[in-house]
N, C-alpha and C. Protein backbone atom coordinates (compact mmCIF):
# COMPACT_ATOMS: atom_id res chain seq x y z
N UNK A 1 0.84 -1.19 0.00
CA UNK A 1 0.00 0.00 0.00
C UNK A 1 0.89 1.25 0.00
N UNK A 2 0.42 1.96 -0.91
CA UNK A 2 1.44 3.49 -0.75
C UNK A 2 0.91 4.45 0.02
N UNK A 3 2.16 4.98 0.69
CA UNK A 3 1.89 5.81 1.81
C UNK A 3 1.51 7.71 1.03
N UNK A 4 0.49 8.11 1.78
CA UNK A 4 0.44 9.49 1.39
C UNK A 4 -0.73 10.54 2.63
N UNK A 5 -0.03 11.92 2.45
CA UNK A 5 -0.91 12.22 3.51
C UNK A 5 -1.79 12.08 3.47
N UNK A 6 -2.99 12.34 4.94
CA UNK A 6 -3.94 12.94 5.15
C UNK A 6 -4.04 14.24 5.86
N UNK A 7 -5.59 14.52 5.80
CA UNK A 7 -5.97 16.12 6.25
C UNK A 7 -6.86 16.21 6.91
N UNK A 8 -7.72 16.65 7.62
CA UNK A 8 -8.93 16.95 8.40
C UNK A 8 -9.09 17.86 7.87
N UNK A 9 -10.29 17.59 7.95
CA UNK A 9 -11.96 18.39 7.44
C UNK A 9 -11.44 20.05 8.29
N UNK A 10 -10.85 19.74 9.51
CA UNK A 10 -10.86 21.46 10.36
C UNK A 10 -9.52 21.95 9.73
N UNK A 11 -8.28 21.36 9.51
CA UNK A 11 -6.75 21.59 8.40
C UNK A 11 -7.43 22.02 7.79
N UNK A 12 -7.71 21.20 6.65
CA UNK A 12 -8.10 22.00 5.35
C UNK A 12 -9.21 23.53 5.37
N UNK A 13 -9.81 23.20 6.17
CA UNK A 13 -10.75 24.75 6.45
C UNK A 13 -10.25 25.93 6.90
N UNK A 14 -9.41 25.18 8.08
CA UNK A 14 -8.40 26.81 8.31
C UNK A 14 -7.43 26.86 7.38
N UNK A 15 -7.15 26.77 6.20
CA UNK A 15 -6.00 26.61 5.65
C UNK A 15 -6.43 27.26 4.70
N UNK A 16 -7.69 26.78 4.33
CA UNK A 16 -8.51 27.82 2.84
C UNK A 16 -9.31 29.08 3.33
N UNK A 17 -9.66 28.90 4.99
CA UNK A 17 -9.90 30.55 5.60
C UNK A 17 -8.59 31.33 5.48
N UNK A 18 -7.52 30.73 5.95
CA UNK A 18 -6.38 31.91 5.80
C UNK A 18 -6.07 32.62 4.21
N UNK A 19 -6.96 31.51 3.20
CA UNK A 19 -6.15 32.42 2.54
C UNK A 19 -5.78 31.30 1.48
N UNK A 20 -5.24 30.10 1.93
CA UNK A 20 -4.09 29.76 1.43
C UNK A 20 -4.98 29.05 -0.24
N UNK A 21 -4.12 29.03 -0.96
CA UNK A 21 -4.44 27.98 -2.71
C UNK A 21 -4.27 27.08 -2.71
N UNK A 22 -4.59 25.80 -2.32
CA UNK A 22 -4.86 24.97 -2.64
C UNK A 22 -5.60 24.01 -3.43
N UNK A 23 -4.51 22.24 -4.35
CA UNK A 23 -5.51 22.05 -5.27
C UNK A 23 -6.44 21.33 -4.51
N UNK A 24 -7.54 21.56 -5.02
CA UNK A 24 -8.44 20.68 -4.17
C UNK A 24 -9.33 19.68 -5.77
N UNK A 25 -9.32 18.59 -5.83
CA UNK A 25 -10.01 17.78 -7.07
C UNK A 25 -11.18 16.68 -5.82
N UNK A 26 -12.09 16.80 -6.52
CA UNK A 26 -13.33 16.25 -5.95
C UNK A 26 -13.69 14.91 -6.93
N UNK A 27 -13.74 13.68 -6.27
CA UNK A 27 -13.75 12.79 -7.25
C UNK A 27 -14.72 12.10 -7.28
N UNK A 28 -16.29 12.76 -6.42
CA UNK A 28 -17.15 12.24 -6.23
C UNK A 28 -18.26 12.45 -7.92
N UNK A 29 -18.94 11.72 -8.09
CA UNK A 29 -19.94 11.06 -9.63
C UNK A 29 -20.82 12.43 -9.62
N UNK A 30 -21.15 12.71 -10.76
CA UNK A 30 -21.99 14.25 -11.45
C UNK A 30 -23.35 14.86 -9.99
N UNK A 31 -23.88 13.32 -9.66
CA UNK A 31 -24.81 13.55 -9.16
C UNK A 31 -24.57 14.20 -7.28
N UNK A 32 -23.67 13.49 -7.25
CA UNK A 32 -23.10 14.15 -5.87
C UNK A 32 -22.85 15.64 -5.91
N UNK A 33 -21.76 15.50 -6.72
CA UNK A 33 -21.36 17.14 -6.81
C UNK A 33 -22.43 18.39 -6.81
N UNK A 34 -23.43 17.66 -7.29
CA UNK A 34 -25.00 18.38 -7.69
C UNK A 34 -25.29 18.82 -6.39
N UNK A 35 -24.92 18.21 -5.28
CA UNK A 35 -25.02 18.62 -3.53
C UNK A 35 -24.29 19.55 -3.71
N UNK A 36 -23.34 20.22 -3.88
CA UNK A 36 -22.38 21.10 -3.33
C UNK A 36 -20.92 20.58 -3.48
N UNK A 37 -19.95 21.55 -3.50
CA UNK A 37 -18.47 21.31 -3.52
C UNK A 37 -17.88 22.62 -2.80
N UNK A 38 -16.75 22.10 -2.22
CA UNK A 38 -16.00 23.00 -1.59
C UNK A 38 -15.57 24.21 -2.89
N UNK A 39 -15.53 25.40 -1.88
CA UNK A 39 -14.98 26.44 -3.24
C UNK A 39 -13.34 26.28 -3.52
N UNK A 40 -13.70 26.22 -4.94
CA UNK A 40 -12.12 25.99 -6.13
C UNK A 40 -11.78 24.37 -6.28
N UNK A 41 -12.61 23.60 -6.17
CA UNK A 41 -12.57 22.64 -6.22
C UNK A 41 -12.99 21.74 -7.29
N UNK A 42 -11.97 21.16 -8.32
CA UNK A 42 -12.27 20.47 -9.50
C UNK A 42 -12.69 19.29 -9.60
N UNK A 43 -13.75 19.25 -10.16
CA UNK A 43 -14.75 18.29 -10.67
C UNK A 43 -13.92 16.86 -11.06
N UNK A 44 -13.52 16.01 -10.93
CA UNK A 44 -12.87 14.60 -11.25
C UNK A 44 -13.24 13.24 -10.89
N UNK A 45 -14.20 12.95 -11.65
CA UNK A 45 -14.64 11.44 -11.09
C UNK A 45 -13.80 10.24 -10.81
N UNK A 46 -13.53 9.93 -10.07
CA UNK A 46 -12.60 9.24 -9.52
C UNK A 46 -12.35 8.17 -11.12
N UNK A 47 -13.29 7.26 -11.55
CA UNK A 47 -13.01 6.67 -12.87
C UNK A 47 -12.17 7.52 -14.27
N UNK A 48 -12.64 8.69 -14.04
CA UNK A 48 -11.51 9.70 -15.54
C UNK A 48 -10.32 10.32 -14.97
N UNK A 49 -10.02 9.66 -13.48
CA UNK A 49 -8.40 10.18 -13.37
C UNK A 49 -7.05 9.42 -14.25
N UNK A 50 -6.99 8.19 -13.89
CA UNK A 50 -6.48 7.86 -14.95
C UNK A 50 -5.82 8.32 -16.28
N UNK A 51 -7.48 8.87 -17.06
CA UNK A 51 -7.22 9.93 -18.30
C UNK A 51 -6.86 11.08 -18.22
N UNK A 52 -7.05 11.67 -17.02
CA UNK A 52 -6.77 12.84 -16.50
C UNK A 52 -5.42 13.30 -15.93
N UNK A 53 -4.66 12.23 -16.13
CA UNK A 53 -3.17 12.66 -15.52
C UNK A 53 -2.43 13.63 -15.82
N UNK A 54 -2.67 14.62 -16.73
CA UNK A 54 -1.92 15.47 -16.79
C UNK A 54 -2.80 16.67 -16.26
N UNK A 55 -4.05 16.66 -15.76
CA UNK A 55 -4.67 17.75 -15.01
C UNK A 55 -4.09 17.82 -13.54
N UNK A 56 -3.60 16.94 -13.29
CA UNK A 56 -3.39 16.79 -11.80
C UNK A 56 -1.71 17.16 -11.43
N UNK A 57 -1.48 18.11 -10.87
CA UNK A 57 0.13 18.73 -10.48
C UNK A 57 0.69 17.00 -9.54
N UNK A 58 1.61 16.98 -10.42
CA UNK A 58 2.85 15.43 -9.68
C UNK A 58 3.04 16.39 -8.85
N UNK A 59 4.40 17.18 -8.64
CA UNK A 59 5.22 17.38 -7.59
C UNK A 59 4.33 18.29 -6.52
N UNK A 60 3.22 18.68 -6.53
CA UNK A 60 2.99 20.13 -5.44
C UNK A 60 1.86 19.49 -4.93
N UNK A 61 1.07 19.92 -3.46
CA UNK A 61 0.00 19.45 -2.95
C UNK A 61 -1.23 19.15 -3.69
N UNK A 62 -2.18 18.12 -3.33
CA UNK A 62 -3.28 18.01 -4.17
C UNK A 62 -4.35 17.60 -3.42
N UNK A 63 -5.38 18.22 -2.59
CA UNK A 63 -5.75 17.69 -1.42
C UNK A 63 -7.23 16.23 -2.69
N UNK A 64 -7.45 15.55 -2.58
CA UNK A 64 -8.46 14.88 -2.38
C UNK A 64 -9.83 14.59 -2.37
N UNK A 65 -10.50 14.87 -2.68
CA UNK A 65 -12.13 15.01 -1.78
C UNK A 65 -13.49 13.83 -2.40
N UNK A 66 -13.80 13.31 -1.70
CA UNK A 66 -14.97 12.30 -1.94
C UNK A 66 -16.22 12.69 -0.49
N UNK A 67 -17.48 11.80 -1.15
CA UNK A 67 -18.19 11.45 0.61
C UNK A 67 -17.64 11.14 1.38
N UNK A 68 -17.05 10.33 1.72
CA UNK A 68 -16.81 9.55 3.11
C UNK A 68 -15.14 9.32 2.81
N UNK A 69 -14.35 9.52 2.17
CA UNK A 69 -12.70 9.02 2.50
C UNK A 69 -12.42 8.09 1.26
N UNK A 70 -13.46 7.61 1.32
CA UNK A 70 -12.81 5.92 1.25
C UNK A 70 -12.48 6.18 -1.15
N UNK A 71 -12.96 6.77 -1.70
CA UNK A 71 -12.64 7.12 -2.80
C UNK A 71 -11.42 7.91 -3.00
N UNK A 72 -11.58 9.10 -2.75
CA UNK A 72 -10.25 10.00 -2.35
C UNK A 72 -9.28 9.31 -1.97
N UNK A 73 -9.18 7.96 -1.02
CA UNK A 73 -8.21 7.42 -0.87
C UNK A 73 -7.32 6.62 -1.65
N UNK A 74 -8.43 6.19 -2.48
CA UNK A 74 -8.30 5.26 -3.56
C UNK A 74 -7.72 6.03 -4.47
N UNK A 75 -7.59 6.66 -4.98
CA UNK A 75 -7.22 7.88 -5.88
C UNK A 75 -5.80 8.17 -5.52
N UNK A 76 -5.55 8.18 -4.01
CA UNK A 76 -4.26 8.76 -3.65
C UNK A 76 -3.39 7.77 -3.83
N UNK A 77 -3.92 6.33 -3.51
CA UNK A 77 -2.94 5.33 -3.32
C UNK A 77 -2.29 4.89 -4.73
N UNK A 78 -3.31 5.38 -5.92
CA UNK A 78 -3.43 5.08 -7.13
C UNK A 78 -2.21 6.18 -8.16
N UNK A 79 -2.00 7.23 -7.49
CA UNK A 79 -1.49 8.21 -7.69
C UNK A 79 -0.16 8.49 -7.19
N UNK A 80 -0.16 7.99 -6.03
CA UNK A 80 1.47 7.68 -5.24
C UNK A 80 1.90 6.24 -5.99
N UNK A 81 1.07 5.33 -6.43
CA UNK A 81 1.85 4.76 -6.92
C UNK A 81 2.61 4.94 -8.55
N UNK A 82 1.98 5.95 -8.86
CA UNK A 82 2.70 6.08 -10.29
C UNK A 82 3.63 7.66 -9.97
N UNK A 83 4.06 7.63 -8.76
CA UNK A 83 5.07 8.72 -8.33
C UNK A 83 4.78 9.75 -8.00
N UNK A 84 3.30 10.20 -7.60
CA UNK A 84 2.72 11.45 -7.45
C UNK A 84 3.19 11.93 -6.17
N UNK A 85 3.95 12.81 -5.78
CA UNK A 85 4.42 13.53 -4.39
C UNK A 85 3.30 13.94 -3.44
N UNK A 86 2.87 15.25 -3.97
CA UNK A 86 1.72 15.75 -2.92
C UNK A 86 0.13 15.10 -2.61
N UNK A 87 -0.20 13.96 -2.95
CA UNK A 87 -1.27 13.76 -2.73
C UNK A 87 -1.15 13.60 -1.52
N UNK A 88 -2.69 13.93 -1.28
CA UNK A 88 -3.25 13.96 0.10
C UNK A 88 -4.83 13.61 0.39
N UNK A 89 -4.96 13.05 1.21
CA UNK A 89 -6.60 12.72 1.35
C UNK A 89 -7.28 13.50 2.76
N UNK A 90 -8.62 13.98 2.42
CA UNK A 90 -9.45 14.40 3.11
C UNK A 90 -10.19 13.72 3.78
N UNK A 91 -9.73 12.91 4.98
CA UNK A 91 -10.68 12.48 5.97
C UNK A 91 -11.71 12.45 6.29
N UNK A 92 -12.79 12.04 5.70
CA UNK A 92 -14.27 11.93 6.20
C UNK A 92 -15.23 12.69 5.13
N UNK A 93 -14.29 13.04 4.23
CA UNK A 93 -14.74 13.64 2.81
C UNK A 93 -16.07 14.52 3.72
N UNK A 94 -16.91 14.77 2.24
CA UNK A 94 -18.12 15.87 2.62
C UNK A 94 -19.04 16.05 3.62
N UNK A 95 -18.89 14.36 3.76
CA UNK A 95 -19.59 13.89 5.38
C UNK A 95 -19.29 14.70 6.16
N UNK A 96 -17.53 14.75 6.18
CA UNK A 96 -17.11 15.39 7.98
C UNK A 96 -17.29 16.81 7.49
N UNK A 97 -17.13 17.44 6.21
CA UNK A 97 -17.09 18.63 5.70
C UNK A 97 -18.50 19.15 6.16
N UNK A 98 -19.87 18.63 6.02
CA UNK A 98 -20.81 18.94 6.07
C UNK A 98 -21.20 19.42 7.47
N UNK A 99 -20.36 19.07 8.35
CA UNK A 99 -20.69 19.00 10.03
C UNK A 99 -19.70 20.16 10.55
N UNK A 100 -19.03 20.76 9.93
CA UNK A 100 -18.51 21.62 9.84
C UNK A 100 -19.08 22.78 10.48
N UNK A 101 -19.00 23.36 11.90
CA UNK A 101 -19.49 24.81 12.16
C UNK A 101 -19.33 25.51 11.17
C-alpha cells in the first residue's frame, strides 16, 4: 500500500480561511457534486483520473475530496503509486465537511 498524507476536514478549512491555494479535485460522480463542492474545487470522477493525468500537479499538494474518504483514498494510493508527491486525502470527505461549524 502506498503511503500518502492525510488532512482533516478542520486543516483543510483553516487553511482555505487563511487564505491559502490549494488544489483541491473532488472525485465524487456528477450527481453528488450536484449537492455542493468545496470552493475551487475540481470536478474529477474518480473513474476519468487515470485519463486525466496530466490535469493533476505530480510534484505540489493536491488535497483529495470524496463522501466519506474511502474514494479519495483510492485515488491517492493510485497516484502515489505512479510517483505522485503531494497527494493527500481528506478524511471523512463531505460527510465530515458537512458538520462543519
Amino acid at each position: 500500500m502506498s503511503e500518502h498524507a492525510t488532512i482533516s476536514v478542520e486543516q483543510l478549512k483553516s487553511r482555505l480561511d487563511a487564505g491559502e491555494r490549494i488544489h483541491l479535485i473532488d472525485v465524487r460522480e456528477e450527481e453528488e457534486v450536484a449537492q455542493g463542492m468545496i470552493s475551487g474545487a475540481i470536478h474529477l470522477p474518480l473513474g476519468q483520473v487515470p485519463q486525466q493525468l496530466n490535469a493533476i500537479p505530480k510534484e505540489e499538494e493536491v488535497v483529495f475530496i470524496c463522501r466519506s474518504g474511502y474514494r479519495s483514498d483510492q485515488a491517492c494510493q493510485y497516484l502515489s503509486s505512479l510517483g505522485y508527491k503531494g497527494v493527500t486525502n481528506m478524511i471523512g470527505g463531505m460527510l465530515a465537511w458537512s458538520q462543519l461549524p
